[in-house]
N, C-alpha and C. Protein backbone atom coordinates (compact mmCIF):
# COMPACT_ATOMS: atom_id res chain seq x y z
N UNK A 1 69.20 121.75 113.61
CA UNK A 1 69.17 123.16 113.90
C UNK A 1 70.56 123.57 114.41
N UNK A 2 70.99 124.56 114.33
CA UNK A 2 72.57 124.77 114.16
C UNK A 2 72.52 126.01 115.60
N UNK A 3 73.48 126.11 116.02
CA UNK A 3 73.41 126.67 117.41
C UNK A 3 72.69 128.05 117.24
N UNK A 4 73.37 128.71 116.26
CA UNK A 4 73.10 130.29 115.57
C UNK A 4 71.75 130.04 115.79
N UNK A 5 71.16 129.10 115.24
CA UNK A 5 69.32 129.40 115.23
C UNK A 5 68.66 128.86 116.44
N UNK A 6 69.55 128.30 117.30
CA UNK A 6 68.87 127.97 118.58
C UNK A 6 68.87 128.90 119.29
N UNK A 7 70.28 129.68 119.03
CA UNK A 7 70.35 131.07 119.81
C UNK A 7 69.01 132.03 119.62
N UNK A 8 68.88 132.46 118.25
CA UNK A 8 67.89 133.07 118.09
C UNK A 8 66.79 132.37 118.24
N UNK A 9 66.24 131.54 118.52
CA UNK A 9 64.97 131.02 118.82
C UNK A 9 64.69 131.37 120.18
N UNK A 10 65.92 131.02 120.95
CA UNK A 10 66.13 131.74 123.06
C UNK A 10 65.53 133.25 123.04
N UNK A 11 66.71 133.94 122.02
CA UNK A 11 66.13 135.37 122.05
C UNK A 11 64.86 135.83 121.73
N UNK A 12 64.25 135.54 120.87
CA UNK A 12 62.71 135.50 120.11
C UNK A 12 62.17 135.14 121.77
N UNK A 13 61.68 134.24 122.58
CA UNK A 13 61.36 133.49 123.09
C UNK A 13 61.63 134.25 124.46
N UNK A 14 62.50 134.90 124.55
CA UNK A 14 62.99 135.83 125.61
C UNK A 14 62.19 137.33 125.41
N UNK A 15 62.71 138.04 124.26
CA UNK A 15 61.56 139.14 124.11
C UNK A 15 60.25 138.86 123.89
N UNK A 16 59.30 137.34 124.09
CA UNK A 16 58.31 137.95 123.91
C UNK A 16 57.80 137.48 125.91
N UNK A 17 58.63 136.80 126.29
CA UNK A 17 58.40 136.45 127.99
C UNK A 17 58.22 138.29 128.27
N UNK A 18 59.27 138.84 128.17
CA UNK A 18 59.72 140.31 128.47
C UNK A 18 58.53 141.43 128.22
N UNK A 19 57.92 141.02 126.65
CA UNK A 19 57.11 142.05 126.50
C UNK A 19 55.30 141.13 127.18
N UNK A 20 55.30 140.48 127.64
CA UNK A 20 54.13 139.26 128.21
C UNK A 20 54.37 139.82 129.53
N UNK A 21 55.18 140.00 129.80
CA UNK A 21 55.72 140.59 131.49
C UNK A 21 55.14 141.98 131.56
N UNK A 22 55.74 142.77 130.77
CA UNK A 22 55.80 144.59 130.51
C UNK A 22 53.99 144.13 130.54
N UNK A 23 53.15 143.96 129.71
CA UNK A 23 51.80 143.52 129.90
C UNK A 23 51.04 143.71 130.89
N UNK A 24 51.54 142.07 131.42
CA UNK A 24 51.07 142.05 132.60
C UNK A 24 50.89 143.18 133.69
N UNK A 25 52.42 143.85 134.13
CA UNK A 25 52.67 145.02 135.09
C UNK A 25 51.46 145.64 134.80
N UNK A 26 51.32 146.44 133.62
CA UNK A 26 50.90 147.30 133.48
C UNK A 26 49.56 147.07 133.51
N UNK A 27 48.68 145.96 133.66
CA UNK A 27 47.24 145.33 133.88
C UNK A 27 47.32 145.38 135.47
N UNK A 28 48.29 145.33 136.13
CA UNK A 28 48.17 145.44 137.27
C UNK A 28 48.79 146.42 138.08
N UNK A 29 48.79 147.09 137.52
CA UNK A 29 49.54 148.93 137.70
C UNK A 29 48.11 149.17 138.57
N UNK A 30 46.62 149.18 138.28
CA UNK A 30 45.57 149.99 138.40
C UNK A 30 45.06 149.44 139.57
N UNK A 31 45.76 147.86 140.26
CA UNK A 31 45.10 147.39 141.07
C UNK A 31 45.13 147.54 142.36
N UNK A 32 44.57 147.23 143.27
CA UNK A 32 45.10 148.03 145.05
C UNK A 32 45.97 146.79 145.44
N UNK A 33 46.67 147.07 146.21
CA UNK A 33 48.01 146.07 146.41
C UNK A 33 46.79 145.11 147.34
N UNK A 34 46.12 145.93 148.24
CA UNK A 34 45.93 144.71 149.26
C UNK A 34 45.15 143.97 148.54
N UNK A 35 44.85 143.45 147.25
CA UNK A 35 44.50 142.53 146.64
C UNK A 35 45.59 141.28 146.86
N UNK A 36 46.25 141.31 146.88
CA UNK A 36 47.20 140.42 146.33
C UNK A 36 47.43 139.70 147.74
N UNK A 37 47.84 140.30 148.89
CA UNK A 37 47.57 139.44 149.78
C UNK A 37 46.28 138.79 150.47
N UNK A 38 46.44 137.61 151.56
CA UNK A 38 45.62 136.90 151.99
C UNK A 38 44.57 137.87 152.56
N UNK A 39 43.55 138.09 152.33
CA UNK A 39 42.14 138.57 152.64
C UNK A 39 42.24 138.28 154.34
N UNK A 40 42.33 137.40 154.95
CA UNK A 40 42.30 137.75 156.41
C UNK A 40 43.04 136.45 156.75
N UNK A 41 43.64 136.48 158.29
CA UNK A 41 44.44 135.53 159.04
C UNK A 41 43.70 134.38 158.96
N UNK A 42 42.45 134.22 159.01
CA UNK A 42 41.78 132.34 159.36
C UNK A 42 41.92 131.98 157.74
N UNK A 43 42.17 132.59 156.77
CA UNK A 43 42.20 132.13 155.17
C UNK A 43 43.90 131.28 155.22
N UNK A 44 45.07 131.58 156.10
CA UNK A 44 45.74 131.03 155.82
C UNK A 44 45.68 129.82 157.12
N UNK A 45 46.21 128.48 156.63
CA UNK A 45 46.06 127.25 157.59
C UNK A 45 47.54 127.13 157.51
N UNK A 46 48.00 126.88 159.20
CA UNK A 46 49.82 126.35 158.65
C UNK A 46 49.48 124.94 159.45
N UNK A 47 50.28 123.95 158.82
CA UNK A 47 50.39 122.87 159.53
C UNK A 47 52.25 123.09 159.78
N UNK A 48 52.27 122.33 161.27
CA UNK A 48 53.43 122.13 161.85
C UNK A 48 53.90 120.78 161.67
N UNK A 49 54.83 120.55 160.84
CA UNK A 49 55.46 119.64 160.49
C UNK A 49 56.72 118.68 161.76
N UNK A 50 56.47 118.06 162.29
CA UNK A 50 57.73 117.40 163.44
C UNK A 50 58.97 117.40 163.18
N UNK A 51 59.74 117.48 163.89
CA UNK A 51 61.12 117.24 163.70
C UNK A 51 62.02 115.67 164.26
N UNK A 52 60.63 115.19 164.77
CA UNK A 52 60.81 113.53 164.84
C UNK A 52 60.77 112.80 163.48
N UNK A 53 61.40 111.67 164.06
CA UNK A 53 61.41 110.70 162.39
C UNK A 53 59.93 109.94 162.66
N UNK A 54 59.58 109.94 161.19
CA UNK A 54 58.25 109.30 160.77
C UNK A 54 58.13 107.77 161.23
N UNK A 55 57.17 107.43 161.33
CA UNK A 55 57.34 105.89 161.67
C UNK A 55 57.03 104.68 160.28
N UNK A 56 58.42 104.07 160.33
CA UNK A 56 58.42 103.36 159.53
C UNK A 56 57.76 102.74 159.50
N UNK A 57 56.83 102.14 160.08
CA UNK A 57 55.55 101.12 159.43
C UNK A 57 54.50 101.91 158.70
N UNK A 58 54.28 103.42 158.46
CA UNK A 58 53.69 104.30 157.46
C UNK A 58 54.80 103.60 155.73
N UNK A 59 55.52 103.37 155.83
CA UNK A 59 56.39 102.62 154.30
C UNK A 59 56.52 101.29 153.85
N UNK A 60 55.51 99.96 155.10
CA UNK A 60 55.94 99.19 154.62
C UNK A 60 55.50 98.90 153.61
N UNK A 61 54.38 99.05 153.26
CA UNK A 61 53.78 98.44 151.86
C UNK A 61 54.19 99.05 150.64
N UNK A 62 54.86 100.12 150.69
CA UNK A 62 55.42 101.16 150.04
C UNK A 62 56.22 100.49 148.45
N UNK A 63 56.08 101.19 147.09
CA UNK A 63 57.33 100.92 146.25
C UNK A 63 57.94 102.55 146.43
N UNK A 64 59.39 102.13 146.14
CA UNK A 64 60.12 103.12 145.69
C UNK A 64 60.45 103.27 144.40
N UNK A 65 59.96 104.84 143.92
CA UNK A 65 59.48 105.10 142.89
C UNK A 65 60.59 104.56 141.55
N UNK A 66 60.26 104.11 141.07
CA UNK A 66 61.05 103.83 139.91
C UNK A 66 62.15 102.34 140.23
N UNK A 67 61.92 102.52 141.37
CA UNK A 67 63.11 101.13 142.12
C UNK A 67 62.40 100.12 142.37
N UNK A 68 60.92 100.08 142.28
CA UNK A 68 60.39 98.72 142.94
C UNK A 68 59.82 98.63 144.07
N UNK A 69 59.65 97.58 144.38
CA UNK A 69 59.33 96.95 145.74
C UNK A 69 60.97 96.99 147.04
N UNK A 70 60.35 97.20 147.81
CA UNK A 70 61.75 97.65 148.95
C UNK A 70 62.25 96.42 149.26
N UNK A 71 63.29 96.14 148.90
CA UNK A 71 64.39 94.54 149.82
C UNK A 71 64.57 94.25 148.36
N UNK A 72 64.02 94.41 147.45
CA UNK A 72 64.08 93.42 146.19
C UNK A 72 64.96 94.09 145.14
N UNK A 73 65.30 93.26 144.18
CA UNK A 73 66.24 94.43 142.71
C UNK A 73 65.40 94.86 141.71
N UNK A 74 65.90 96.28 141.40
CA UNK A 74 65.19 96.59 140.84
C UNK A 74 64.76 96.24 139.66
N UNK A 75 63.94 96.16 138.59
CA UNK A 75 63.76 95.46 137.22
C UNK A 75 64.49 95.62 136.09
């Protein structure tokens, strides 16, 4: 495939994201906004994440992904 037609395949592929978009809006032109947010405060849960380091014995049995087993070379 030669660039010229890759180009136009982007563009094709671009106007139809664009007109899939224009769509959409307009399906949701009719709707009440407070749809879209969270229905009430107990619907959202936050967890608080630490700013301590994790404890390494949560990794020992651990592989690292694509690397193996930890101390060892990889395959």
């Amino acid at each position: 495939m030669s660039l010229q037609e890759e180009l136009t395949a982007v563009r094709r592929c671009l106007d139809d994201l664009v007109r899939t978009v224009g769509r959409l809006e307009q399906s949701l032109a009719g709707l009440p906004e407070d749809r879209f947010g969270p229905q009430s405060a107990d619907r959202v849960d936050l967890v608080t994440i630490p700013d301590t380091p994790y404890d390494s014995a949560l990794w020992t049995d651990s592989d690292d992904e694509g690397l193996g087993v930890r101390d060892r070379r990889a395959p």
